[in-house]
Protein backbone atom coordinates (compact mmCIF):
# COMPACT_ATOMS: atom_id res chain seq x y z
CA UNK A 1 5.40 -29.04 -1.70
CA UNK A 2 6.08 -25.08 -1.85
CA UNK A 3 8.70 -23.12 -0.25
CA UNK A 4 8.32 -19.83 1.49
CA UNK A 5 10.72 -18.00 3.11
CA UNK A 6 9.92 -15.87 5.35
CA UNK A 7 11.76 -12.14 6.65
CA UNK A 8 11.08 -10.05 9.19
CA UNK A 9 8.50 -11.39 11.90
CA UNK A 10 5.83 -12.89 10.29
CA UNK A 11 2.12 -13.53 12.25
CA UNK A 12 1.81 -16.88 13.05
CA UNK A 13 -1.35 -16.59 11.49
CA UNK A 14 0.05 -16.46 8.04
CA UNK A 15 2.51 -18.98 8.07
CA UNK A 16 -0.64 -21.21 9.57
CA UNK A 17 -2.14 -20.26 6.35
CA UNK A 18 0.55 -22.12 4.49
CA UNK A 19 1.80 -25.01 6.72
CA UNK A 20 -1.44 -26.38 7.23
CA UNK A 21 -1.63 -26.38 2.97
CA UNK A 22 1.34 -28.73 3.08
CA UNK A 23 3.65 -26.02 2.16
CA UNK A 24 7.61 -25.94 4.13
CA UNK A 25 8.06 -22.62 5.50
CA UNK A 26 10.45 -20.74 7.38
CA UNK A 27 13.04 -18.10 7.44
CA UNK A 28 16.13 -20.60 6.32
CA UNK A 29 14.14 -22.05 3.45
CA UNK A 30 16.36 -22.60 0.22
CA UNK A 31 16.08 -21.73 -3.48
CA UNK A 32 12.11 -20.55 -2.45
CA UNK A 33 9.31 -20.56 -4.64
CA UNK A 34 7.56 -17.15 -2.88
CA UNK A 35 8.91 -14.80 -0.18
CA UNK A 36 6.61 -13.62 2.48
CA UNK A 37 7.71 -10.31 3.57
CA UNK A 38 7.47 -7.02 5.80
CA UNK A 39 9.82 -4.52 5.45
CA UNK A 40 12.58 -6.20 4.50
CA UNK A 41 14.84 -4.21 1.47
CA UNK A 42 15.00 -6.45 -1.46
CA UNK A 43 16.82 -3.52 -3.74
CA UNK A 44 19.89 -4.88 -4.94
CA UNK A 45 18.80 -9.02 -4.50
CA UNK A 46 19.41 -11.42 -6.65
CA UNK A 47 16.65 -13.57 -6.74
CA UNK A 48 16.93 -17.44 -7.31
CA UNK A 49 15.87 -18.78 -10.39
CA UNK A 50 12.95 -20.78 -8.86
CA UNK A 51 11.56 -17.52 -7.17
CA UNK A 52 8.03 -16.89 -8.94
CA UNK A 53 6.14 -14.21 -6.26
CA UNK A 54 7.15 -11.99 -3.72
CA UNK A 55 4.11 -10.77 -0.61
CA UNK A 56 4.19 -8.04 1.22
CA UNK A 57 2.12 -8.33 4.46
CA UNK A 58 1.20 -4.68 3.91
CA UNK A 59 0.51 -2.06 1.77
CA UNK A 60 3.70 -0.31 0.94
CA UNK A 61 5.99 -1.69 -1.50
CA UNK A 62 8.60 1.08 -1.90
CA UNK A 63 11.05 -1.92 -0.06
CA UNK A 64 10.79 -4.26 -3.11
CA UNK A 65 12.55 -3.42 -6.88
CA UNK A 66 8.63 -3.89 -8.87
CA UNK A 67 10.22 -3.23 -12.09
CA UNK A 68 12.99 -5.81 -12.01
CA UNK A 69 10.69 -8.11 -10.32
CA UNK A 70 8.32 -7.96 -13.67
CA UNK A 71 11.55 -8.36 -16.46
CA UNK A 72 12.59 -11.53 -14.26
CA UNK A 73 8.22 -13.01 -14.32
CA UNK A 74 8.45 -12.48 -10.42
CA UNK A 75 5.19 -11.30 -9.44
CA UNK A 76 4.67 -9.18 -6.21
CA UNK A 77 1.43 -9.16 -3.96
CA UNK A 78 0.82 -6.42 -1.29
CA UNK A 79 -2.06 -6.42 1.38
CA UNK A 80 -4.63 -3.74 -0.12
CA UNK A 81 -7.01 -3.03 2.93
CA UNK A 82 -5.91 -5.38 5.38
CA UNK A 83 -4.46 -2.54 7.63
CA UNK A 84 -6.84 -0.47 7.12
CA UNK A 85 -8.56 0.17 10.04
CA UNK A 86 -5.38 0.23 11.93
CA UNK A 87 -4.19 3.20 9.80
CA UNK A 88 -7.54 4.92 10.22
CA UNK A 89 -7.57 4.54 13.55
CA UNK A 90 -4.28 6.53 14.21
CA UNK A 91 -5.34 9.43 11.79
CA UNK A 92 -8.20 10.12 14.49
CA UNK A 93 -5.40 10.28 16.79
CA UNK A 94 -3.44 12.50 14.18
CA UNK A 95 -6.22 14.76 13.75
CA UNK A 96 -6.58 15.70 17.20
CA UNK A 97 -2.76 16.77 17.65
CA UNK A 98 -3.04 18.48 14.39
CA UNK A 99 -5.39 20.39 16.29
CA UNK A 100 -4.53 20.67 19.81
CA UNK A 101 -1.09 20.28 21.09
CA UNK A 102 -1.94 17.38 23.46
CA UNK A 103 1.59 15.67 23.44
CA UNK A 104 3.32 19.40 24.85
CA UNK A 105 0.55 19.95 27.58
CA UNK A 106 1.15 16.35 28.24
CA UNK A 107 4.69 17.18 28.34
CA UNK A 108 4.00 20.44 30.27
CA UNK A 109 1.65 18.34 33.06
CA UNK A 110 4.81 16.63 34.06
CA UNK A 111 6.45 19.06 34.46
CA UNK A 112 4.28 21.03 37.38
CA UNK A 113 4.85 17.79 39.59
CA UNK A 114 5.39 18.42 42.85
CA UNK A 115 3.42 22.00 43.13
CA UNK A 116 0.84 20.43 45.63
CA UNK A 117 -1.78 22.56 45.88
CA UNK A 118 -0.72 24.85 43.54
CA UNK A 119 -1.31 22.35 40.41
CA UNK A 120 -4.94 23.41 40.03
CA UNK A 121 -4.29 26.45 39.85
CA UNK A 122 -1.34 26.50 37.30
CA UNK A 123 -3.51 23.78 35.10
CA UNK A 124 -6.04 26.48 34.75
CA UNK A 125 -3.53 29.46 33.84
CA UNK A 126 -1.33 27.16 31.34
CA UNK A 127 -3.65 25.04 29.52
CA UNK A 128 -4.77 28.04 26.84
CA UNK A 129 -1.24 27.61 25.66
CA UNK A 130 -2.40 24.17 24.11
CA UNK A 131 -5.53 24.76 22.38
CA UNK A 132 -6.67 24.63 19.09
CA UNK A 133 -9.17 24.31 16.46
CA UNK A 134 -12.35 22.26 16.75
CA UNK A 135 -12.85 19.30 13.90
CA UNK A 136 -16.26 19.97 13.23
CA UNK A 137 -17.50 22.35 10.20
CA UNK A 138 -13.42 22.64 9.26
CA UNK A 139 -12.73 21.09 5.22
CA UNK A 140 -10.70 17.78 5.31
CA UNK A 141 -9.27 17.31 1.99
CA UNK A 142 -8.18 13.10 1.61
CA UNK A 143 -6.07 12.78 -1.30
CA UNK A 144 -6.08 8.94 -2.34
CA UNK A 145 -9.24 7.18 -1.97
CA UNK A 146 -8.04 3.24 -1.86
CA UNK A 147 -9.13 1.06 1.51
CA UNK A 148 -7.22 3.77 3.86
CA UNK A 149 -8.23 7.03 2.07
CA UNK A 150 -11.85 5.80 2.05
CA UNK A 151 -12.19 4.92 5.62
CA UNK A 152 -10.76 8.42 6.47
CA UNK A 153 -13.14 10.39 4.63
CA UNK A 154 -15.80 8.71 6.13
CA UNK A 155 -14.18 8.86 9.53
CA UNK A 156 -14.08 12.54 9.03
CA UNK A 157 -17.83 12.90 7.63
CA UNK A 158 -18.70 10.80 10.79
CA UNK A 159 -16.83 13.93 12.96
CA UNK A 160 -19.36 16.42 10.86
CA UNK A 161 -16.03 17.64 9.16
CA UNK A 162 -16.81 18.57 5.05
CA UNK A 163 -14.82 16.21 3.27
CA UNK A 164 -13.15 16.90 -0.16
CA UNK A 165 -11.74 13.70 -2.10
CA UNK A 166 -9.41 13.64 -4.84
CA UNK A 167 -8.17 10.07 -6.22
CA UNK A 168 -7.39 10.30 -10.32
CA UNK A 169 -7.45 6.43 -9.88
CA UNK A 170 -10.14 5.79 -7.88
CA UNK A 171 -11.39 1.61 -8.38
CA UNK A 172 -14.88 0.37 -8.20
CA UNK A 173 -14.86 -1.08 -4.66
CA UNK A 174 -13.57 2.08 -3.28
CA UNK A 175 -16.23 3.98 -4.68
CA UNK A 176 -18.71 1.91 -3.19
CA UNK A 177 -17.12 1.86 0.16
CA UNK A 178 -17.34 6.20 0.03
CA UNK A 179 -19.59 7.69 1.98
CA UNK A 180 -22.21 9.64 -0.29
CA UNK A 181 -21.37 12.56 1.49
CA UNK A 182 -17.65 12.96 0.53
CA UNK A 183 -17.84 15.55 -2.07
CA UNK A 184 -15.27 14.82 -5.45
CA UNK A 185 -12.79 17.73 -5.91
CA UNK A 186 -12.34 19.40 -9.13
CA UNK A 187 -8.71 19.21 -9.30
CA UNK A 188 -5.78 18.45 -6.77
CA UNK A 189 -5.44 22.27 -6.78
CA UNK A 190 -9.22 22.77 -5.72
CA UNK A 191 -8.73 20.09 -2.82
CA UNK A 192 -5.57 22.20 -1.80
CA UNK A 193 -7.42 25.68 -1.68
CA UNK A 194 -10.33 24.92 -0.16
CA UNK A 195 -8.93 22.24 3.08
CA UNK A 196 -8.69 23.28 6.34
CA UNK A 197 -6.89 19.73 6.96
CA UNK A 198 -5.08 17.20 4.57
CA UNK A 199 -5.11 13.65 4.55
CA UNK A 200 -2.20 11.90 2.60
CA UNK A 201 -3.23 8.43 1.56
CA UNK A 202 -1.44 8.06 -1.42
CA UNK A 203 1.14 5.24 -2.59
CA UNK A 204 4.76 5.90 -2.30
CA UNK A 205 5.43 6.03 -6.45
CA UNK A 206 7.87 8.10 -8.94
CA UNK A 207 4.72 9.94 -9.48
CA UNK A 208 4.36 10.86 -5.97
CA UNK A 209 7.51 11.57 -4.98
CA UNK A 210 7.70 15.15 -3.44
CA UNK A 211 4.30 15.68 -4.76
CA UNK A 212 3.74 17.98 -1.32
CA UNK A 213 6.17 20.41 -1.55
CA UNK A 214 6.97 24.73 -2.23
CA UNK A 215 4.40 24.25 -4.76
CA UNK A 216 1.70 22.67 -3.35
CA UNK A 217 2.40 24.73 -0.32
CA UNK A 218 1.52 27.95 -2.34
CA UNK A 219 -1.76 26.54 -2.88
CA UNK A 220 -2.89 25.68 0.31
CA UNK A 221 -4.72 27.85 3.22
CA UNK A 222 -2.24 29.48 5.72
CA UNK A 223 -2.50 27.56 8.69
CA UNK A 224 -3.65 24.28 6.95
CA UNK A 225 -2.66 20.95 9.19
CA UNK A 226 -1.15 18.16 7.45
CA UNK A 227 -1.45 14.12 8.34
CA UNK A 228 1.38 12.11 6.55
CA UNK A 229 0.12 8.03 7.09
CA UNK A 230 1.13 7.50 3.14
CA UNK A 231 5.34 7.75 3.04
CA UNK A 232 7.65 9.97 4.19
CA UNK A 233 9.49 10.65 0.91
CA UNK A 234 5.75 11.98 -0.70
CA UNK A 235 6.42 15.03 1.03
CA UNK A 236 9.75 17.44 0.69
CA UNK A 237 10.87 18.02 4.44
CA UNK A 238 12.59 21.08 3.46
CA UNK A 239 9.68 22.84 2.07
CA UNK A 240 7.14 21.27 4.88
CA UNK A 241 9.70 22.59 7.40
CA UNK A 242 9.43 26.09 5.22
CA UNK A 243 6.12 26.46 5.30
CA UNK A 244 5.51 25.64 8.89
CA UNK A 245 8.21 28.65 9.49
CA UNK A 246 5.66 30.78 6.96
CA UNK A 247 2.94 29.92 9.17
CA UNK A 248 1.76 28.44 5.62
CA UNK A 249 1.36 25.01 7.68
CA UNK A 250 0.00 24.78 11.26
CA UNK A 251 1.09 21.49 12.03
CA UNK A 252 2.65 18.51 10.79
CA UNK A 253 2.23 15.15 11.61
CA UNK A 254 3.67 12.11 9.70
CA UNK A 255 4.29 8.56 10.56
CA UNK A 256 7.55 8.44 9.20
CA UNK A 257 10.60 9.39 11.31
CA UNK A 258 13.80 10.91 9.79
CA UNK A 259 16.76 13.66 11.25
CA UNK A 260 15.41 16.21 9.32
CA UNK A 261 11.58 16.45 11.13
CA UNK A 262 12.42 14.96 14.78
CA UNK A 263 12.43 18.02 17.16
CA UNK A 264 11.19 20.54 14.55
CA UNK A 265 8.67 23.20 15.99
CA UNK A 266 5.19 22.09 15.29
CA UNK A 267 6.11 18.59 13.84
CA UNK A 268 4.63 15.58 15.37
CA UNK A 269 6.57 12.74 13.97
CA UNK A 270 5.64 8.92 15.13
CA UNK A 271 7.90 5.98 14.60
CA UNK A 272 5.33 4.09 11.77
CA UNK A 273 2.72 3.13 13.87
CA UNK A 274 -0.13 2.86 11.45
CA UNK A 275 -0.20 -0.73 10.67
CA UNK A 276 1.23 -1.95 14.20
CA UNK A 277 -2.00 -3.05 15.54
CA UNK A 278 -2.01 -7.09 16.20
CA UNK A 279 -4.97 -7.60 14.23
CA UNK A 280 -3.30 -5.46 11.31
CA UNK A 281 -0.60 -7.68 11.08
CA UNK A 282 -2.77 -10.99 11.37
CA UNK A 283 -4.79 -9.74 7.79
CA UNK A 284 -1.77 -8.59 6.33
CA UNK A 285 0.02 -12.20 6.99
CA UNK A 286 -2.64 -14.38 6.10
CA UNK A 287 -3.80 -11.83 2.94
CA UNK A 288 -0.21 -12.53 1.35
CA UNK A 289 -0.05 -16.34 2.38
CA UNK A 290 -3.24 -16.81 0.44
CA UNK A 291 -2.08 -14.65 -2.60
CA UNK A 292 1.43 -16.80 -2.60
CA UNK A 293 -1.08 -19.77 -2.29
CA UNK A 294 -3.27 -19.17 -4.79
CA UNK A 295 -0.50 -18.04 -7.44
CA UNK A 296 1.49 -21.39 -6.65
CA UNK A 297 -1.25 -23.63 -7.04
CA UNK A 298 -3.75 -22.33 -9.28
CA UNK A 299 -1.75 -19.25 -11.48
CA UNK A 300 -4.13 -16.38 -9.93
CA UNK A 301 -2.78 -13.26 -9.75
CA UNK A 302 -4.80 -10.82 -7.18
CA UNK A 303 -3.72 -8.04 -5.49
CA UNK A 304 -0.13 -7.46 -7.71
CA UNK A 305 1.60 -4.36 -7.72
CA UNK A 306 3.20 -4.77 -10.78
CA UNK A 307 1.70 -7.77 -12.97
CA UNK A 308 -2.02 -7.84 -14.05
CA UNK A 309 -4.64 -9.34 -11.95
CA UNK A 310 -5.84 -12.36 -13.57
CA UNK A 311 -8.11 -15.23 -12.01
CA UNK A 312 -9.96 -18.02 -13.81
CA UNK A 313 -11.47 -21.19 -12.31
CA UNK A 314 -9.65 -23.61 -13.20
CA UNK A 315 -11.12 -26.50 -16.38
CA UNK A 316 -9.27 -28.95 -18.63
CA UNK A 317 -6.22 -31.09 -17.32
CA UNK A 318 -2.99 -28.91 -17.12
CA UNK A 319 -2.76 -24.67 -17.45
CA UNK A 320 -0.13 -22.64 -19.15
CA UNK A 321 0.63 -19.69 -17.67
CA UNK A 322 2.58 -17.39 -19.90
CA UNK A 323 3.95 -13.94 -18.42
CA UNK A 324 5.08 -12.09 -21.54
CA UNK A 325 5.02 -8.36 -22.88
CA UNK A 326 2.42 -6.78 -23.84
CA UNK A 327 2.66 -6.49 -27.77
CA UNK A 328 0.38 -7.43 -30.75
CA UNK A 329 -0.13 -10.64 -31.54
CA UNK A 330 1.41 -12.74 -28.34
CA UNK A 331 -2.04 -13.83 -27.89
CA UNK A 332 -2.40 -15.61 -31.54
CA UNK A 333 1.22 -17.14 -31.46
CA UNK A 334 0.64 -19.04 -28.24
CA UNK A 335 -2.44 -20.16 -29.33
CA UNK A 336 -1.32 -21.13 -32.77
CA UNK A 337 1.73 -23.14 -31.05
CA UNK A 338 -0.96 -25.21 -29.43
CA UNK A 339 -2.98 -25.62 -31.88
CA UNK A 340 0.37 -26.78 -33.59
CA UNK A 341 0.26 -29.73 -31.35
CA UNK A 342 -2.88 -30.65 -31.10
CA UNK A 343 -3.97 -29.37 -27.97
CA UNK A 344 -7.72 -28.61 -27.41
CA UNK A 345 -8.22 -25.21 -25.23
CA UNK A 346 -10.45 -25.08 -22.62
CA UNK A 347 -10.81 -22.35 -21.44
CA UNK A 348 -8.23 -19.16 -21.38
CA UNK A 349 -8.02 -15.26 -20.23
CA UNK A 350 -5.70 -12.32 -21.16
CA UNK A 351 -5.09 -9.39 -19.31
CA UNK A 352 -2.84 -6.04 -19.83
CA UNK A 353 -1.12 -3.62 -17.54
CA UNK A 354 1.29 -1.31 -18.92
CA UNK A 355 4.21 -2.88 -20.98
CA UNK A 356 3.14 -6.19 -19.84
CA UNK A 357 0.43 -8.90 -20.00
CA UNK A 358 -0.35 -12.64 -18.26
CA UNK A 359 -1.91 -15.32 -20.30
CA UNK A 360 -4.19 -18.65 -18.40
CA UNK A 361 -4.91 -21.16 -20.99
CA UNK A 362 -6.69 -24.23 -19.43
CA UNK A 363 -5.52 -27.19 -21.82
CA UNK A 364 -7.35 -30.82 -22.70
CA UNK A 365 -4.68 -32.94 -22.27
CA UNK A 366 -1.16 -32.52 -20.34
CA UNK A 367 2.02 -30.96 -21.82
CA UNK A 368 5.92 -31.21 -21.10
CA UNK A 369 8.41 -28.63 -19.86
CA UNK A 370 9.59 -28.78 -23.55
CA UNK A 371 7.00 -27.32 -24.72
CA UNK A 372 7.05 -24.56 -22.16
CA UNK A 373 10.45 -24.41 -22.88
CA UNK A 374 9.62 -23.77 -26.53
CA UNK A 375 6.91 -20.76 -25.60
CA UNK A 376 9.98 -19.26 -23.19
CA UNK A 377 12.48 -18.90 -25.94
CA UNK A 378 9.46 -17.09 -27.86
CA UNK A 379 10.68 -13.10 -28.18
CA UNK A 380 9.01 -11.16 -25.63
CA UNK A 381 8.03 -14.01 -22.95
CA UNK A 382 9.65 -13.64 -19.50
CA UNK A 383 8.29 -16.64 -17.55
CA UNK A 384 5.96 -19.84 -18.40
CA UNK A 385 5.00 -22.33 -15.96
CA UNK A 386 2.74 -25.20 -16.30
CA UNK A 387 0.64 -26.28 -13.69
């Protein structure tokens, strides 16, 4: 039976996924074999030695150390595309305030209460003060083009909006899901020059960090309206808060609340809403129950931040999984240790990403935890299980 603690409210949904697959979960689970997770910080845990995944039931991971996760074998999931449409749903929202300044007539409605009569006529002589722009025939630049960036575009195409994408990364299935009409940009640079609106979609990364900021700025169209629904810290506040002083920036808006933006002129800040949609939270929770699931049971890897993706159907009697570094050779000395033994393969896949590798070899006949214990002490392996 597998252990998964939970933190942070989970959907029902998810831990469904698992308890009906015989699995114990629960928020007071010991020594666990997967957490299931939200936004809980990990930075600074020490994991237990069992530990072998980590799921976030979403699709930031910015919360969870990636990098130490890898050196220890732990894997870590997130929930590409299951909040999608949530996320999507509040840019249409965003774009509309980017445009028109419907929270401060709301604001200003209130405020005429008790005029009687008179409210028509002040409705009529104040409301110029909070128009704006129309959507259609204005440039929407999306940078990042994953499940969220994609829908946008086309959301925005659908609005008769051009639509300039930039994603240096792009995968397969996003391109498919792209609408045909969502023209590529040349450059980040062309995609700031030529937008009317931008669309952040991007993950939160090293790379990314600040990557909106005085120098992007001096790129960009004066008057250009910004949508934040990627991570607060992808944009520098001080030079957003700069360049909406310039004029350089219409409007602001950004799902991610901090002192610095909260009150500023012509920032619309909202407290992470994107994903906070019930059915949101049900994908995300079951997405990452079946990842843990399928990693427990079978040694698939789908959907990892920071570990390849590897799946393979499953032959033979036993499977060695082998999370190692990725260096010349690895390959050849596990095999030749089980070939050492005697041990037919069956079947077996390697796959790559960045400094380190995972290794399925589906074997003919069973072998002990000595003999994973022997591939372990190998130089460069970080975790073996057999299953």
């Amino acid at each position: 039976m597998f252990k998964i603690k939970t933190m942070n409210s989970i959907s029902p949904l998810g831990i469904e996924a698992l308890t009906k697959r015989g699995c114990a979960v629960g928020a007071e689970i010991d020594a666990p074999d997967a957490l299931l997770i939200r936004s809980a910080d990990l930075h600074g845990m020490q994991p237990n030695k069992e530990l072998l995944c980590i799921a976030r039931a979403g699709a930031g991971y910015n919360n969870i150390p990636v990098e130490d996760c890898a050196e220890q074998g732990i894997v870590v999931f997130n929930s590409p595309g299951a909040n999608a449409e949530a996320v999507k749903e509040l840019e249409m929202c965003s774009l509309v305030m980017a445009s028109r300044d419907v929270l401060g007539s709301i604001a200003w409605v209130k405020s005429i209460a008790g005029e009687g009569d008179k409210i028509p006529a002040l409705v009529e002589k104040g409301k110029n003060a909070f128009g704006g722009p129309e959507l259609m025939g204005k440039t929407m630049g999306v940078i990042g083009l994953g499940a969220t960036g994609a829908l946008v575009a086309n959301l925005a195409v659908s609005l008769d909006m051009s639509v300039l994408g930039y994603d240096p990364f792009m995968s397969v299935d996003a391109a498919w899901n792209l609408s045909r009409d969502v023209r590529r940009a040349e450059s980040l640079d062309d995609l700031l020059s030529k937008s009317d609106y931008i669309s952040l979609n991007v993950p939160y990364t090293d790379e990314t960090h600040h990557m909106i900021k005085a120098e992007t700025f001096a790129k960009m169209k004066d008057g250009v309206r910004i949508i934040n629904e990627s991570r607060g810290e992808v944009v520098c506040d001080e030079d957003m808060l700069a360049a909406i002083d310039s004029g350089r920036v219409a409007r602001y808006v950004t799902d991610f609340p901090n002192e610095k933006l909260i009150g500023q002129r012509n920032v619309i800040v909202m407290p992470h809403l994107g994903a906070c949609t019930p059915e949101s939270e049900d994908r995300c929770a079951v997405m990452g129950a079946n990842q843990i699931y399928d990693y427990l049971l079978n040694g698939n890897i789908k959907n990892s931040v920071n570990l390849p993706n590897v799946s393979l159907n499953r032959m033979g009697v036993c499977r060695l999984c082998v999370i190692h570094r990725n260096v010349p050779r690895m390959i050849t000395r596990i095999l030749d240790f089980i070939s050492d033994k005697n041990i037919n393969v069956e079947h077996m896949i390697n796959k790559p990403r960045g400094g380190y590798a995972y290794t399925i070899v589906d074997l003919g006949q069973p072998i002990g935890e000595d003999t994973a214990e022997q591939i372990l002490a190998m130089p460069e392996v970080l975790r073996v299980r057999v299953i």
